[in-house]
PDB file of N, CA and C in Angstrom:
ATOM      1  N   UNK A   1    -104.539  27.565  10.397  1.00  0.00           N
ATOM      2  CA  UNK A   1    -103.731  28.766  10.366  1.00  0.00           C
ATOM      3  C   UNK A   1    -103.459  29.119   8.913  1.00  0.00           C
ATOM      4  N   UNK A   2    -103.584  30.537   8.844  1.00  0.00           N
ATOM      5  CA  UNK A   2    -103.159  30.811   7.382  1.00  0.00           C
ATOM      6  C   UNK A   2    -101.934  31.896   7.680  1.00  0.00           C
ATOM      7  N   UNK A   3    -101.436  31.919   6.222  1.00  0.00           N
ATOM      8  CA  UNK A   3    -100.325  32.223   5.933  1.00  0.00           C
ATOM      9  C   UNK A   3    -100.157  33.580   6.757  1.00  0.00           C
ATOM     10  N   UNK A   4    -100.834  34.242   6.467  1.00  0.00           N
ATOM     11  CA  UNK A   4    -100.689  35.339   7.209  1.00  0.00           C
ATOM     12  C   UNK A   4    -100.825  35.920   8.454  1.00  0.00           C
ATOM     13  N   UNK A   5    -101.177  34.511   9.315  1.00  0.00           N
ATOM     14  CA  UNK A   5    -100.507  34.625  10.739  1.00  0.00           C
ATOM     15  C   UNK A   5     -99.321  33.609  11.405  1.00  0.00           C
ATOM     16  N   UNK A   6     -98.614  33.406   9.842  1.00  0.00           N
ATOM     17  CA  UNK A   6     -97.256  33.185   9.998  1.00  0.00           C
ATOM     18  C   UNK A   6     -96.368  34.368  10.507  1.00  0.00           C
ATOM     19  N   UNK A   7     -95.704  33.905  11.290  1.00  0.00           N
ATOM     20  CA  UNK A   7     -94.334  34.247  11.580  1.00  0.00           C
ATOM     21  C   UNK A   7     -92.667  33.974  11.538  1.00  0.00           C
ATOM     22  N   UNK A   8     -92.037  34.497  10.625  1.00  0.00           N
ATOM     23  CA  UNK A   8     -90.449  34.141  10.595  1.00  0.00           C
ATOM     24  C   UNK A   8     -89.776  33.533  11.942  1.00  0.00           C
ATOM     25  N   UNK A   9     -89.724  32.225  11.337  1.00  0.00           N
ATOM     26  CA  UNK A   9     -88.841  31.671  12.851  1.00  0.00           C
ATOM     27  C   UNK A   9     -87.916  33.002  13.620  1.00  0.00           C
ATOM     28  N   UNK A  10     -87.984  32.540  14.952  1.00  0.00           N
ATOM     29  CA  UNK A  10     -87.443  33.321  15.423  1.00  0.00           C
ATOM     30  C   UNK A  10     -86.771  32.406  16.400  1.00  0.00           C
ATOM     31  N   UNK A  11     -85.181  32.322  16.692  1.00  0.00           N
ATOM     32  CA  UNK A  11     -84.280  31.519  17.364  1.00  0.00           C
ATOM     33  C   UNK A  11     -84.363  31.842  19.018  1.00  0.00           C
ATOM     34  N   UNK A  12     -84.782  31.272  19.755  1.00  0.00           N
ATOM     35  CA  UNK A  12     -84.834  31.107  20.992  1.00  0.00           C
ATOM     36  C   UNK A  12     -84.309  30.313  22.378  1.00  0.00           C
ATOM     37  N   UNK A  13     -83.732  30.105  23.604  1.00  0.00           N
ATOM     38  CA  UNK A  13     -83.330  29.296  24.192  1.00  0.00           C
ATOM     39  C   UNK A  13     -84.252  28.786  25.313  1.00  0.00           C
ATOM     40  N   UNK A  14     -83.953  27.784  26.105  1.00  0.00           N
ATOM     41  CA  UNK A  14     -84.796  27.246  27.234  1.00  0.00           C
ATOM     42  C   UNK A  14     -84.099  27.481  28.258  1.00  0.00           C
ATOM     43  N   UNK A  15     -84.559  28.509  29.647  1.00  0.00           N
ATOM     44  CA  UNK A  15     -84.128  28.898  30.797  1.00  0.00           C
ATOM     45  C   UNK A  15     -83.763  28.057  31.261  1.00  0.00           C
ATOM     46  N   UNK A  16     -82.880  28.055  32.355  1.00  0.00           N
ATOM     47  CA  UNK A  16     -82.531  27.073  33.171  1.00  0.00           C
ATOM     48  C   UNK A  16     -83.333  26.243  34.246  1.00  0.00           C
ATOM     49  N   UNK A  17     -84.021  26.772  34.054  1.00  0.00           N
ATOM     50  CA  UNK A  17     -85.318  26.108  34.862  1.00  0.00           C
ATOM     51  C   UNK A  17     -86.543  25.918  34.183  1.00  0.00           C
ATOM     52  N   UNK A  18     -86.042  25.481  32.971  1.00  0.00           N
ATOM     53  CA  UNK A  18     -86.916  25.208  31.862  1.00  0.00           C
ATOM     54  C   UNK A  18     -87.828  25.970  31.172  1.00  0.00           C
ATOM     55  N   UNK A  19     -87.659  27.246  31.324  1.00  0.00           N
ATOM     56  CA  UNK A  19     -88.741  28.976  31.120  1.00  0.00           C
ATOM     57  C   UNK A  19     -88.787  28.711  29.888  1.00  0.00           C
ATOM     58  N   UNK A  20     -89.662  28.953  28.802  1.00  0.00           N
ATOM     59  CA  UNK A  20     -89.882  29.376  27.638  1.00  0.00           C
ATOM     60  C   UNK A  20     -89.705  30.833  27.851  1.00  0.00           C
ATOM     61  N   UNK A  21     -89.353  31.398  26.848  1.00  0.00           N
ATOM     62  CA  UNK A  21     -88.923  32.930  26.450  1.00  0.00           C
ATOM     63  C   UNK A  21     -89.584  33.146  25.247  1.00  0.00           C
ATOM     64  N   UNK A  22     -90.899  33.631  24.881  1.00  0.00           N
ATOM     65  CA  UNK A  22     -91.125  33.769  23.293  1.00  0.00           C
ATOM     66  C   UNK A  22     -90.408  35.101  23.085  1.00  0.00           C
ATOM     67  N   UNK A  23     -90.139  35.096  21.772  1.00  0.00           N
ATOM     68  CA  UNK A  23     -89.333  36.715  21.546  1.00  0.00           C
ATOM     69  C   UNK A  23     -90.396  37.416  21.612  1.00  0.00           C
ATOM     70  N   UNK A  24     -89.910  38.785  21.805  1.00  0.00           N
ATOM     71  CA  UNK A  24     -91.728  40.063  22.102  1.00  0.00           C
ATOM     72  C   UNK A  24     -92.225  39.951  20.322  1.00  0.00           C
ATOM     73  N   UNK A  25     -91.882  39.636  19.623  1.00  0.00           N
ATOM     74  CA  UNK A  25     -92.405  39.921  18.185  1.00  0.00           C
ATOM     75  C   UNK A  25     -93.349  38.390  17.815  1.00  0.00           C
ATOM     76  N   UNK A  26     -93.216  37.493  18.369  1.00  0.00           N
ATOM     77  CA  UNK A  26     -93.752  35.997  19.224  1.00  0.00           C
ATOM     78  C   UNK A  26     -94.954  37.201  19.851  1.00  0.00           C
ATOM     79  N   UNK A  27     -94.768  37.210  20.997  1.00  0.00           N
ATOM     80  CA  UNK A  27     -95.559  37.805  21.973  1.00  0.00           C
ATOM     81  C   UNK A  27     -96.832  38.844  21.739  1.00  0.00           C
ATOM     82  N   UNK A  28     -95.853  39.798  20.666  1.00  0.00           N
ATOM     83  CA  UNK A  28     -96.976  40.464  20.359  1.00  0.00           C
ATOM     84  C   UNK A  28     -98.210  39.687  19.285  1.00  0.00           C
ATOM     85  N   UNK A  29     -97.302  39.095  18.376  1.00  0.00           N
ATOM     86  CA  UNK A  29     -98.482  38.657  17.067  1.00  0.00           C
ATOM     87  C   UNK A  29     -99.422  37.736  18.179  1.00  0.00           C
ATOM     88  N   UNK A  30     -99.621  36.912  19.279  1.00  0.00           N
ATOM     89  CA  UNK A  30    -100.215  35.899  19.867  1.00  0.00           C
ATOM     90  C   UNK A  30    -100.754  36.903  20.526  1.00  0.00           C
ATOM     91  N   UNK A  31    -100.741  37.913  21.069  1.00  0.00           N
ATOM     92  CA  UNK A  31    -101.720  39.016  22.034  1.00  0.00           C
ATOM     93  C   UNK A  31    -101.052  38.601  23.760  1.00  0.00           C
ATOM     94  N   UNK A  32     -99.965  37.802  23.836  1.00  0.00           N
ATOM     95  CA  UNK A  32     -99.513  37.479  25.294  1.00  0.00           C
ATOM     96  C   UNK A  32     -99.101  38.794  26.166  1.00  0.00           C
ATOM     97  N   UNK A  33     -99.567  39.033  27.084  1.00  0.00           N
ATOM     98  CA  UNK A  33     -99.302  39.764  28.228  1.00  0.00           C
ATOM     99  C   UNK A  33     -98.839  39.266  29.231  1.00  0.00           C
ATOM    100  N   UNK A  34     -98.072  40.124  29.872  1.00  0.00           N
ATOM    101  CA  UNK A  34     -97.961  39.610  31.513  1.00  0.00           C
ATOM    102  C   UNK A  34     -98.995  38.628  31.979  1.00  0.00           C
ATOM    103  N   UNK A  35     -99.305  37.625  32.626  1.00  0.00           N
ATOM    104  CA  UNK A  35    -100.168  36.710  33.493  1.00  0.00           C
ATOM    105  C   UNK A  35    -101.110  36.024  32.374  1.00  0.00           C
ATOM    106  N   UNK A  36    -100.652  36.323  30.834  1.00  0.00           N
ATOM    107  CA  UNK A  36    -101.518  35.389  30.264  1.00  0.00           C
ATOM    108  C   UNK A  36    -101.676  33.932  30.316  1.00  0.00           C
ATOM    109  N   UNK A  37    -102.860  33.205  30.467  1.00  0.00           N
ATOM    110  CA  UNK A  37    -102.350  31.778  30.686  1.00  0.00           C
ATOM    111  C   UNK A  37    -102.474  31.379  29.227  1.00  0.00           C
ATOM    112  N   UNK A  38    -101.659  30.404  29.108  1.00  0.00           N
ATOM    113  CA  UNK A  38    -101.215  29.379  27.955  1.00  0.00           C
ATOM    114  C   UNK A  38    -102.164  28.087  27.944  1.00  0.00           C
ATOM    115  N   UNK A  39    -102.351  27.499  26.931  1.00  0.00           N
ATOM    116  CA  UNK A  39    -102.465  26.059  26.626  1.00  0.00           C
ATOM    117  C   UNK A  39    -101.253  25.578  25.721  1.00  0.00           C
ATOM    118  N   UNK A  40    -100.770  24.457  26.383  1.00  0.00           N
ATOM    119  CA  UNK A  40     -99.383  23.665  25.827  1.00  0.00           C
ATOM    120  C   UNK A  40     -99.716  22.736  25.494  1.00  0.00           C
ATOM    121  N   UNK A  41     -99.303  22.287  23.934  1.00  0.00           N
ATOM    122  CA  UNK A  41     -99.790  21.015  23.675  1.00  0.00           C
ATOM    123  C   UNK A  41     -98.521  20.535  22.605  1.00  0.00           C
ATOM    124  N   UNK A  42     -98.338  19.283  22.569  1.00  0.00           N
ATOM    125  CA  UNK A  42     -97.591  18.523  21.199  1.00  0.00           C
ATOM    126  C   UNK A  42     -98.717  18.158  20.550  1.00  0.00           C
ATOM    127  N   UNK A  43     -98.427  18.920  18.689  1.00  0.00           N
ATOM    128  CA  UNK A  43     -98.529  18.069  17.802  1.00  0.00           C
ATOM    129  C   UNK A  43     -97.339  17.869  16.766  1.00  0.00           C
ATOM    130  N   UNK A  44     -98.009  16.298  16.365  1.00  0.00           N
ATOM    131  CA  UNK A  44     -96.877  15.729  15.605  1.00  0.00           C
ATOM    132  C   UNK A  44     -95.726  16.262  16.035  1.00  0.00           C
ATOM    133  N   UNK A  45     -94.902  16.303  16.930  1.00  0.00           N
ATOM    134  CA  UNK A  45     -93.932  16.656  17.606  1.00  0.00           C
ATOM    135  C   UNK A  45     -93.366  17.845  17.864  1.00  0.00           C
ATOM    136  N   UNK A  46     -94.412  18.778  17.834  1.00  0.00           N
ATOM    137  CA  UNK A  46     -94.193  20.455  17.858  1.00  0.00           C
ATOM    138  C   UNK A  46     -94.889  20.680  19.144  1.00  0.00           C
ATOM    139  N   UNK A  47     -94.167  21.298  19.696  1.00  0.00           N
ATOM    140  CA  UNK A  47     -94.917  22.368  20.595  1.00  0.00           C
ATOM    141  C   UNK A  47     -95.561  23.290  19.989  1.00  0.00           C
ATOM    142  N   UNK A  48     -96.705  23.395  20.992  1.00  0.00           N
ATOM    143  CA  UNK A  48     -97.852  24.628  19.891  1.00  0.00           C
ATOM    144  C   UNK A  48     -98.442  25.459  21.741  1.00  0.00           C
ATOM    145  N   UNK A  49     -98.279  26.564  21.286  1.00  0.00           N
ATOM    146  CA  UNK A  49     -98.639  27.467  22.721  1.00  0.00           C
ATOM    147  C   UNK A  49     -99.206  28.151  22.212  1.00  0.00           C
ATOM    148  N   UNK A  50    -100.876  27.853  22.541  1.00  0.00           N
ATOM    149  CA  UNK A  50    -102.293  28.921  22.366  1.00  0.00           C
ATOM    150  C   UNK A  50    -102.471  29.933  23.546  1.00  0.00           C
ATOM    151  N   UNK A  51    -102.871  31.583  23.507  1.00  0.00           N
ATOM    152  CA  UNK A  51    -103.210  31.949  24.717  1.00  0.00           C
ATOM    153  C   UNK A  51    -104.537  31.502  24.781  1.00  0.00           C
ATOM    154  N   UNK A  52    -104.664  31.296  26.332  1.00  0.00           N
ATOM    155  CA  UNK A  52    -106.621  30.825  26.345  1.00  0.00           C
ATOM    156  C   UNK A  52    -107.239  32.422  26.848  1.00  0.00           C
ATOM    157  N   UNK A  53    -108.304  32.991  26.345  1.00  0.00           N
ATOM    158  CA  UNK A  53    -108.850  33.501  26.407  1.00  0.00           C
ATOM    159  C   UNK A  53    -109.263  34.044  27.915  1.00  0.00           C
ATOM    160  N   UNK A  54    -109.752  35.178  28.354  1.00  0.00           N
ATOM    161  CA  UNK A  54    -110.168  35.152  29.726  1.00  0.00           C
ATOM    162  C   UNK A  54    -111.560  35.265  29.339  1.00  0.00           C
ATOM    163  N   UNK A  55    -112.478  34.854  30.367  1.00  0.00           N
ATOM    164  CA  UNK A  55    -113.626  34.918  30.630  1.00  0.00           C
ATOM    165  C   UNK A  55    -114.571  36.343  30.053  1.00  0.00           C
ATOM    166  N   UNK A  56    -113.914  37.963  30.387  1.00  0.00           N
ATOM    167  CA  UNK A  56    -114.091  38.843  29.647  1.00  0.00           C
ATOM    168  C   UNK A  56    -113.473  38.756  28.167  1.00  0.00           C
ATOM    169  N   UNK A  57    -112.704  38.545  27.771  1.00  0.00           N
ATOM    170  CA  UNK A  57    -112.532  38.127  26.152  1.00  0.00           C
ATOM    171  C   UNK A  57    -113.875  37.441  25.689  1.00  0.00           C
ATOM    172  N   UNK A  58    -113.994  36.379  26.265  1.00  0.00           N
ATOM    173  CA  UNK A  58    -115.137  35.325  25.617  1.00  0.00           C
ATOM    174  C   UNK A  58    -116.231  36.476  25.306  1.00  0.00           C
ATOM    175  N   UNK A  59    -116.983  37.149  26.625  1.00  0.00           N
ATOM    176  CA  UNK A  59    -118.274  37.627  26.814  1.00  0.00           C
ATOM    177  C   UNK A  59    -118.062  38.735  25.791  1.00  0.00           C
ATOM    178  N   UNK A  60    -116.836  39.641  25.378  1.00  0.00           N
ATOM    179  CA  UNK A  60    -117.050  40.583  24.266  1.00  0.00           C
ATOM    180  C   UNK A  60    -116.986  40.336  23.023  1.00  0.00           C
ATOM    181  N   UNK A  61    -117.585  38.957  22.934  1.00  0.00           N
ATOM    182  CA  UNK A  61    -116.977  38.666  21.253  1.00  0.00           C
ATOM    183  C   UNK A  61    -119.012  38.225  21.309  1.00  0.00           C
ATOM    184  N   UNK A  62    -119.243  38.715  19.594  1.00  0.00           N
ATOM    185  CA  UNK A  62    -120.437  37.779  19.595  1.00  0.00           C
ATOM    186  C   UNK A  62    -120.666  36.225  19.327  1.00  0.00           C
ATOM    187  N   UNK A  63    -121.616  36.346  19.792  1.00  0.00           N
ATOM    188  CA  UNK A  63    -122.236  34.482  19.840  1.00  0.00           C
ATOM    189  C   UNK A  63    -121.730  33.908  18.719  1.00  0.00           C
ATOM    190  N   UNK A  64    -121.462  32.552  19.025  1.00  0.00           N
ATOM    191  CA  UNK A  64    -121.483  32.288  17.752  1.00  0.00           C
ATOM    192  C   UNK A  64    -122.412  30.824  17.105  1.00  0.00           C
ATOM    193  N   UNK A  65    -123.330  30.726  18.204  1.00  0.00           N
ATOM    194  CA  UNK A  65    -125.066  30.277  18.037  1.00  0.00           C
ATOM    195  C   UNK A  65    -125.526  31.037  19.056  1.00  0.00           C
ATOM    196  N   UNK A  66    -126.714  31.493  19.007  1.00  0.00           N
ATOM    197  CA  UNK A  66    -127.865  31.790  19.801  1.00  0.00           C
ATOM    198  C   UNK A  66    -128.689  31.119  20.111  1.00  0.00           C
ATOM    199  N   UNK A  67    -129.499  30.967  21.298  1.00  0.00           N
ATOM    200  CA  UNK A  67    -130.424  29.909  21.546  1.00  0.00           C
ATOM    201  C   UNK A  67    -131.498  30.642  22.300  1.00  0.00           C
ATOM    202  N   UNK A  68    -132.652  30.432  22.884  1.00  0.00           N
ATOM    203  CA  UNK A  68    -133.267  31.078  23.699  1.00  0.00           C
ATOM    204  C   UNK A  68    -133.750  30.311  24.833  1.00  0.00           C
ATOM    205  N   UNK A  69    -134.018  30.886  25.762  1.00  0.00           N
ATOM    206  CA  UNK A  69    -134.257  29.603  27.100  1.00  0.00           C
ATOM    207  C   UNK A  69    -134.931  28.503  26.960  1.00  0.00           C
ATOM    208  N   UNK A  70    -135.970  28.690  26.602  1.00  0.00           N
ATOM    209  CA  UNK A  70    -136.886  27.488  26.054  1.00  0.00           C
ATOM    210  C   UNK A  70    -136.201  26.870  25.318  1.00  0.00           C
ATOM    211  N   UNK A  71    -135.683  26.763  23.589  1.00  0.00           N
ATOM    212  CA  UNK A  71    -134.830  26.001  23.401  1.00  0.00           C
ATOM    213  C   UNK A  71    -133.682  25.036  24.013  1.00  0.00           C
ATOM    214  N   UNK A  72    -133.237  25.854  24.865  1.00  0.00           N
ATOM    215  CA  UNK A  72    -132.178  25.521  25.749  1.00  0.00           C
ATOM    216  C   UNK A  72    -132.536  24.461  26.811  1.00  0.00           C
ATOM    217  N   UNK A  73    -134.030  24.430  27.162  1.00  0.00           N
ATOM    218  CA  UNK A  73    -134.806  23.652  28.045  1.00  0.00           C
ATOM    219  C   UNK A  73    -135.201  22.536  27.014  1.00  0.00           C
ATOM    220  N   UNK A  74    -136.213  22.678  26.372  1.00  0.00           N
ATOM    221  CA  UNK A  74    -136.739  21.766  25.576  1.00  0.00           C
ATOM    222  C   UNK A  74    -134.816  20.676  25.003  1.00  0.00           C
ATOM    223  N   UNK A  75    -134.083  21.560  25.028  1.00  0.00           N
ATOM    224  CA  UNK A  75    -133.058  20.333  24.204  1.00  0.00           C
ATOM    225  C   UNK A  75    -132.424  19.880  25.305  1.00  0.00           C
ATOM    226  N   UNK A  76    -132.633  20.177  26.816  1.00  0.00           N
ATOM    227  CA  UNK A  76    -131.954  19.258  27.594  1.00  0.00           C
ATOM    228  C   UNK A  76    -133.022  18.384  28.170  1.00  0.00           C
ATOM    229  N   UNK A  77    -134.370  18.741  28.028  1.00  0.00           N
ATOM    230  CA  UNK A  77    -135.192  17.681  28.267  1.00  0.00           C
ATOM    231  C   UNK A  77    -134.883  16.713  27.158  1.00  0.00           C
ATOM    232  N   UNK A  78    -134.644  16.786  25.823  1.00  0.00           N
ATOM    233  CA  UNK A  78    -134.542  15.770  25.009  1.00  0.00           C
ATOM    234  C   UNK A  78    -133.155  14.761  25.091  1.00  0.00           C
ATOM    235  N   UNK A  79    -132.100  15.610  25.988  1.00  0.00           N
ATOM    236  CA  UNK A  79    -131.398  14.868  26.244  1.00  0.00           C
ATOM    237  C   UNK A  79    -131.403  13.593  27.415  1.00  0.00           C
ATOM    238  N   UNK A  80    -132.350  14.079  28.195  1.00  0.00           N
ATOM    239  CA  UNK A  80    -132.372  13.277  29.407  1.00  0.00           C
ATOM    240  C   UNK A  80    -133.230  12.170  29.170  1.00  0.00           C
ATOM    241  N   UNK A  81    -134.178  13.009  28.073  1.00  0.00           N
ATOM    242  CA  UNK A  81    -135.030  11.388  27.963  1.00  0.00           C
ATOM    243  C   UNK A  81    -134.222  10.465  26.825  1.00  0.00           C
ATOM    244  N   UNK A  82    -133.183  10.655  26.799  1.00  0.00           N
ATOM    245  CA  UNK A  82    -132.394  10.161  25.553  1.00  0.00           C
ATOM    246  C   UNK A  82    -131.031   9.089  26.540  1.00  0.00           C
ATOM    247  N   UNK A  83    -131.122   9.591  27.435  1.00  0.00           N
ATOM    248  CA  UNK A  83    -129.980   9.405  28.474  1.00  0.00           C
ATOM    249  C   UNK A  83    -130.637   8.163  29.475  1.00  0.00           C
ATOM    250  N   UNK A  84    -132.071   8.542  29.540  1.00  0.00           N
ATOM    251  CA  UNK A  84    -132.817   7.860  30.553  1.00  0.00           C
ATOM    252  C   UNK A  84    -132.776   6.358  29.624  1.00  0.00           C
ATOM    253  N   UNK A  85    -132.522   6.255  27.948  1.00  0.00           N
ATOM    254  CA  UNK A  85    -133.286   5.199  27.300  1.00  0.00           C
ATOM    255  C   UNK A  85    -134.501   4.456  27.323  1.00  0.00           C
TER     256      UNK A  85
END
């Protein structure tokens, strides 16, 4: 992460039924919408909440290797005979 997708703490509470609440200024810089799903994780003792991508997100972004079928064949044949020992 760089600096400039920092954000000024912003003071928040935990629902009574344990809800996270990000503030909308939270919400907006992360791209969260209604029904976005989250990944929740601790590091070093932080909570860190990524949105995961949907399936159309992924497909409109470009590649970021290309391969072509044959490649794609030829390297799982090399895996299997690699697997087979």
């Amino acid at each position: 992460m760089n600096l400039t997708d920092m954000v000024e703490a912003v003071e928040s509470r935990v629902g009574s039924k344990g809800e996270l609440f990000p503030p909308k200024k939270i919400r907006e810089k992360l791209g969260l919408r209604p029904h976005t799903k989250v990944l929740y994780r601790i590091d070093n003792g932080r909570l860190v909440v990524e949105p995961i991508p949907s399936l159309e997100e992924l497909m409109s972004k470009e590649p970021l290797v290309t391969i072509t079928v044959e490649e794609f064949k030829s390297f799982r044949e090399e895996l299997s005979r690699r697997a087979e020992g």
